[in-house]
N, C-alpha and C. Protein backbone atom coordinates (compact mmCIF):
# COMPACT_ATOMS: atom_id res chain seq x y z
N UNK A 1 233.27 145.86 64.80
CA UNK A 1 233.13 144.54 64.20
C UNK A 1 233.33 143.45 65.24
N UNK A 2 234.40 143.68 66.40
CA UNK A 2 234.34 142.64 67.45
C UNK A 2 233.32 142.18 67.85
N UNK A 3 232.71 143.63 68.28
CA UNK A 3 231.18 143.42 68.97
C UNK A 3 230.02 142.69 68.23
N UNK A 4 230.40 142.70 67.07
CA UNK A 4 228.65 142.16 66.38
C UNK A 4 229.22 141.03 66.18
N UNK A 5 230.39 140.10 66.23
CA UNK A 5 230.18 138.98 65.78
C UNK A 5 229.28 138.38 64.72
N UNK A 6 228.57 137.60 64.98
CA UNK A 6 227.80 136.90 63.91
C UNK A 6 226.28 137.57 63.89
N UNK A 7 226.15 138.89 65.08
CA UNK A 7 224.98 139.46 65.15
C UNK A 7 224.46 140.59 64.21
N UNK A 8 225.47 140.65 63.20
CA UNK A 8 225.17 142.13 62.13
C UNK A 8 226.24 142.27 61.28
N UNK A 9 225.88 143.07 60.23
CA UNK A 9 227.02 143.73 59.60
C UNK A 9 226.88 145.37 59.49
N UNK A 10 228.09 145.46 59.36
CA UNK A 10 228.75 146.80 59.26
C UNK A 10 228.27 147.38 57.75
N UNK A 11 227.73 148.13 57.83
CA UNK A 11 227.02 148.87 56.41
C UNK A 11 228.08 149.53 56.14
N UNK A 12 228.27 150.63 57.27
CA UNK A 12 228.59 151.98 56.61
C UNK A 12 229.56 152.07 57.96
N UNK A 13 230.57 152.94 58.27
CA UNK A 13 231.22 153.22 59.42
C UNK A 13 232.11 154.67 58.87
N UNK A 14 231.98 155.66 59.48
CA UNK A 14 233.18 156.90 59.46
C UNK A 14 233.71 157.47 61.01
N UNK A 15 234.80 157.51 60.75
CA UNK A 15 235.34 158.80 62.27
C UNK A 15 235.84 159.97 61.55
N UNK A 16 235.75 161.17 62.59
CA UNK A 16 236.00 162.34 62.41
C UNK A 16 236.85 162.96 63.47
N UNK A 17 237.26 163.65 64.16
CA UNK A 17 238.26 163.89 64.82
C UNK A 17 237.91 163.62 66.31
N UNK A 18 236.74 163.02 66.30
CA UNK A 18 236.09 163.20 67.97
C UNK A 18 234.91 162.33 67.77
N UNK A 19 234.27 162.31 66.27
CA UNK A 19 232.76 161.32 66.37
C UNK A 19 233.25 160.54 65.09
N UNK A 20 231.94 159.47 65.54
CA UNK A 20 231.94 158.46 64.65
C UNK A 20 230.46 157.94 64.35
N UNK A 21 230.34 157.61 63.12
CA UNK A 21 228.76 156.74 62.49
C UNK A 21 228.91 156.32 61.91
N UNK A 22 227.82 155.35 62.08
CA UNK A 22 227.71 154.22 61.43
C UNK A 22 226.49 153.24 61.18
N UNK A 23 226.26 152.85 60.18
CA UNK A 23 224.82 151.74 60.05
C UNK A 23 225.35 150.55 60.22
N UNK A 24 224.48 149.71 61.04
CA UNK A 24 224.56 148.45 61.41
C UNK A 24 223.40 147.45 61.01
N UNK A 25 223.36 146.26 59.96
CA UNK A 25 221.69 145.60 59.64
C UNK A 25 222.27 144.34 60.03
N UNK A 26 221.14 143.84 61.56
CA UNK A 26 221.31 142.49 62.18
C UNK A 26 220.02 141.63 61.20
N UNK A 27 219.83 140.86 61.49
CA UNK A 27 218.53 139.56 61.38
C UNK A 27 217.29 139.97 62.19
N UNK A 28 217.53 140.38 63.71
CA UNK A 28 216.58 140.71 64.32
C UNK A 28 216.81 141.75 65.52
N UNK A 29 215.89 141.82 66.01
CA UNK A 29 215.97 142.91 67.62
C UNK A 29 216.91 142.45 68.42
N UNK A 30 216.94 141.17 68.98
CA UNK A 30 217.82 140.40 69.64
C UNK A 30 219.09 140.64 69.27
N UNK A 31 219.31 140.05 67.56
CA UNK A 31 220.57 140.09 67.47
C UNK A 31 221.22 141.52 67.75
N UNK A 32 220.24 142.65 67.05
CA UNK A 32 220.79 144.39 67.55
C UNK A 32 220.99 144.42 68.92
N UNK A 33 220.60 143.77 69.78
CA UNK A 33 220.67 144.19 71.34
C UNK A 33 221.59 143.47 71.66
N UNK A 34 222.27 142.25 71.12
CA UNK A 34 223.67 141.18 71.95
C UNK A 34 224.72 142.49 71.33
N UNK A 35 224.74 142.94 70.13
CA UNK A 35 225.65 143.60 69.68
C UNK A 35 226.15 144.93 69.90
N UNK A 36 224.92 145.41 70.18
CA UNK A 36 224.83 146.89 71.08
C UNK A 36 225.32 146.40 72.44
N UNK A 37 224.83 145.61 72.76
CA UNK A 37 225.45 145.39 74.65
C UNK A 37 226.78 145.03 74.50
N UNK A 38 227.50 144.40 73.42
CA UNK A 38 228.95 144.09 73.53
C UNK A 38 229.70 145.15 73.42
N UNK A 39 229.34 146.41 72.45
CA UNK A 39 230.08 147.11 71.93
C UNK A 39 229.81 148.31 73.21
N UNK A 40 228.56 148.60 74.15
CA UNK A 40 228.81 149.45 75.39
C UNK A 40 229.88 148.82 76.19
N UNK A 41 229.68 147.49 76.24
CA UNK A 41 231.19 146.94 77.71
C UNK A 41 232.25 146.64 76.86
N UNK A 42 232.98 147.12 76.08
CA UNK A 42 234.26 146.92 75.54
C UNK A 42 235.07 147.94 76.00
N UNK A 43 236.05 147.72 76.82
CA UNK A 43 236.87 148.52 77.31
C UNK A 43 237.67 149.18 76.32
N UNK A 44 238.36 148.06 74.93
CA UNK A 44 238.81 148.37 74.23
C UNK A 44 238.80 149.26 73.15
N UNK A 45 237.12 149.83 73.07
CA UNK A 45 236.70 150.72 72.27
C UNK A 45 236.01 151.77 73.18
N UNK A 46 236.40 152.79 74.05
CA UNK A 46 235.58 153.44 74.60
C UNK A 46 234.92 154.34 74.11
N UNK A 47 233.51 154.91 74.66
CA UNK A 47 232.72 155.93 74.12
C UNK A 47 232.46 156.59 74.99
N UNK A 48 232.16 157.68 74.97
CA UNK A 48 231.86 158.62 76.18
C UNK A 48 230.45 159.55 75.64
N UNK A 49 229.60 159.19 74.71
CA UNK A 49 228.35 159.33 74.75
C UNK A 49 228.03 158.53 73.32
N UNK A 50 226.80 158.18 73.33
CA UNK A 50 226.48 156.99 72.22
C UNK A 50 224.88 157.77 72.17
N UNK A 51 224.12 157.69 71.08
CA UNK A 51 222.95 158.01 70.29
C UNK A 51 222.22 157.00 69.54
N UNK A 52 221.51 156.37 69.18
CA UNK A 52 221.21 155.63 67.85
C UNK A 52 219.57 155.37 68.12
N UNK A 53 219.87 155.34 66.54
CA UNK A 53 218.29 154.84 66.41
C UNK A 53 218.23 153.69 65.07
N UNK A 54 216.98 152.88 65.93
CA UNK A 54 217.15 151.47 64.94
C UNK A 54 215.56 151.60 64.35
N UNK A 55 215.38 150.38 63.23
CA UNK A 55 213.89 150.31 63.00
C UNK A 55 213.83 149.01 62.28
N UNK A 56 213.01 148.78 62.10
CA UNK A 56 212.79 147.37 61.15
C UNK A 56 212.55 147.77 59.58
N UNK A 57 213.54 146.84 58.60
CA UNK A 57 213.55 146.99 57.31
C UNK A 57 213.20 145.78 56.35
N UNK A 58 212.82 146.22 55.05
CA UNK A 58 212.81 145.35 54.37
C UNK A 58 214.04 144.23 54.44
N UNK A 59 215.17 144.88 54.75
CA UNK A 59 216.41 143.71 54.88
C UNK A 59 216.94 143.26 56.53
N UNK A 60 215.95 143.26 57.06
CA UNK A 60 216.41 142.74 58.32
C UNK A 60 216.07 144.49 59.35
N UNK A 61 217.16 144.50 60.45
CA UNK A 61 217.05 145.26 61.42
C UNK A 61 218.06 146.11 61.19
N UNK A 62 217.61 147.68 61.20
CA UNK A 62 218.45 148.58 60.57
C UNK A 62 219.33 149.33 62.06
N UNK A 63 220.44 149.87 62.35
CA UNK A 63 220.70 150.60 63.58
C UNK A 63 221.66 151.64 62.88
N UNK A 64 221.14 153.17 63.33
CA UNK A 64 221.74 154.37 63.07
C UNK A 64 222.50 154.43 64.32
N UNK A 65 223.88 154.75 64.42
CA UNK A 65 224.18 155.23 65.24
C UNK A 65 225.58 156.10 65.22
N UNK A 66 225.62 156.66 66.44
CA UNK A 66 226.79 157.95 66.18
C UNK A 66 227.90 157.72 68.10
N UNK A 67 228.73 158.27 67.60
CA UNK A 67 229.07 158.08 69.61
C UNK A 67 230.80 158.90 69.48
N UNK A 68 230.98 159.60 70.54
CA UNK A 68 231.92 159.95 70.79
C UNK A 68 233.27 159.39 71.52
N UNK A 69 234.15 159.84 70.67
CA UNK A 69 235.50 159.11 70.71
C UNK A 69 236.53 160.09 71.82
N UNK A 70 235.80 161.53 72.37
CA UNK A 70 236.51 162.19 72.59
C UNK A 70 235.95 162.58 74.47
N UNK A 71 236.86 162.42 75.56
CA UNK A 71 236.21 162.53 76.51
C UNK A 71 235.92 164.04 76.95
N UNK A 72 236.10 164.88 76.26
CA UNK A 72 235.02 166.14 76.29
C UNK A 72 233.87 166.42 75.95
N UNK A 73 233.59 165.32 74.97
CA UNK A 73 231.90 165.18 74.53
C UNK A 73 231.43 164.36 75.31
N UNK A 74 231.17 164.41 76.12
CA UNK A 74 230.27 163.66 77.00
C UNK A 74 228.74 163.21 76.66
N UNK A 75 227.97 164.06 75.64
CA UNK A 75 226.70 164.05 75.94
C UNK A 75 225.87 164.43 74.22
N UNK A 76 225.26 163.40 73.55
CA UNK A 76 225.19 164.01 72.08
C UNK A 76 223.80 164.36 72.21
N UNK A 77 223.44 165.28 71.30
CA UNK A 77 221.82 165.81 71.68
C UNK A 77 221.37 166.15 70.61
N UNK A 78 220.07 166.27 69.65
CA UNK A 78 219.48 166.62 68.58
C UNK A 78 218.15 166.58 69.08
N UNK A 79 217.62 166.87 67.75
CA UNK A 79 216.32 167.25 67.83
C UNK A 79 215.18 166.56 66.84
């Protein structure tokens, strides 16, 4: 929530013992990208691998995303 400021809201958010997801719906591309770039340089929240996928919605700009809380996951992968 630091990170998005006035650039999105928080839909949905869970952690699990090591990961975390969450939906994020900004206004636009821009605003998804100030908010995504705040929340990679926050020291205060580190991640040690991040995933997401965004798209455009009937309600604005949608962002899926997932990222690890744990520095043994280094690297998230699907298919």
């Amino acid at each position: 929530e630091r990170a998005m400021a006035q650039e999105g809201v928080l839909e949905g958010f869970s952690c699990g013992l090591s990961i975390c997801i969450g939906l994020v719906r900004s206004g636009s591309l821009a605003g998804h990208e100030t908010w995504s770039r705040r929340f990679a340089l926050d020291a205060a929240a580190p991640t040690y691998s991040y995933a997401d996928a965004s798209e455009d919605s009937r309600m604005g700009y949608e962002n899926r995303f997932i990222f690890s809380t744990d520095p043994a996951l280094r690297a998230i992968s699907g298919n």
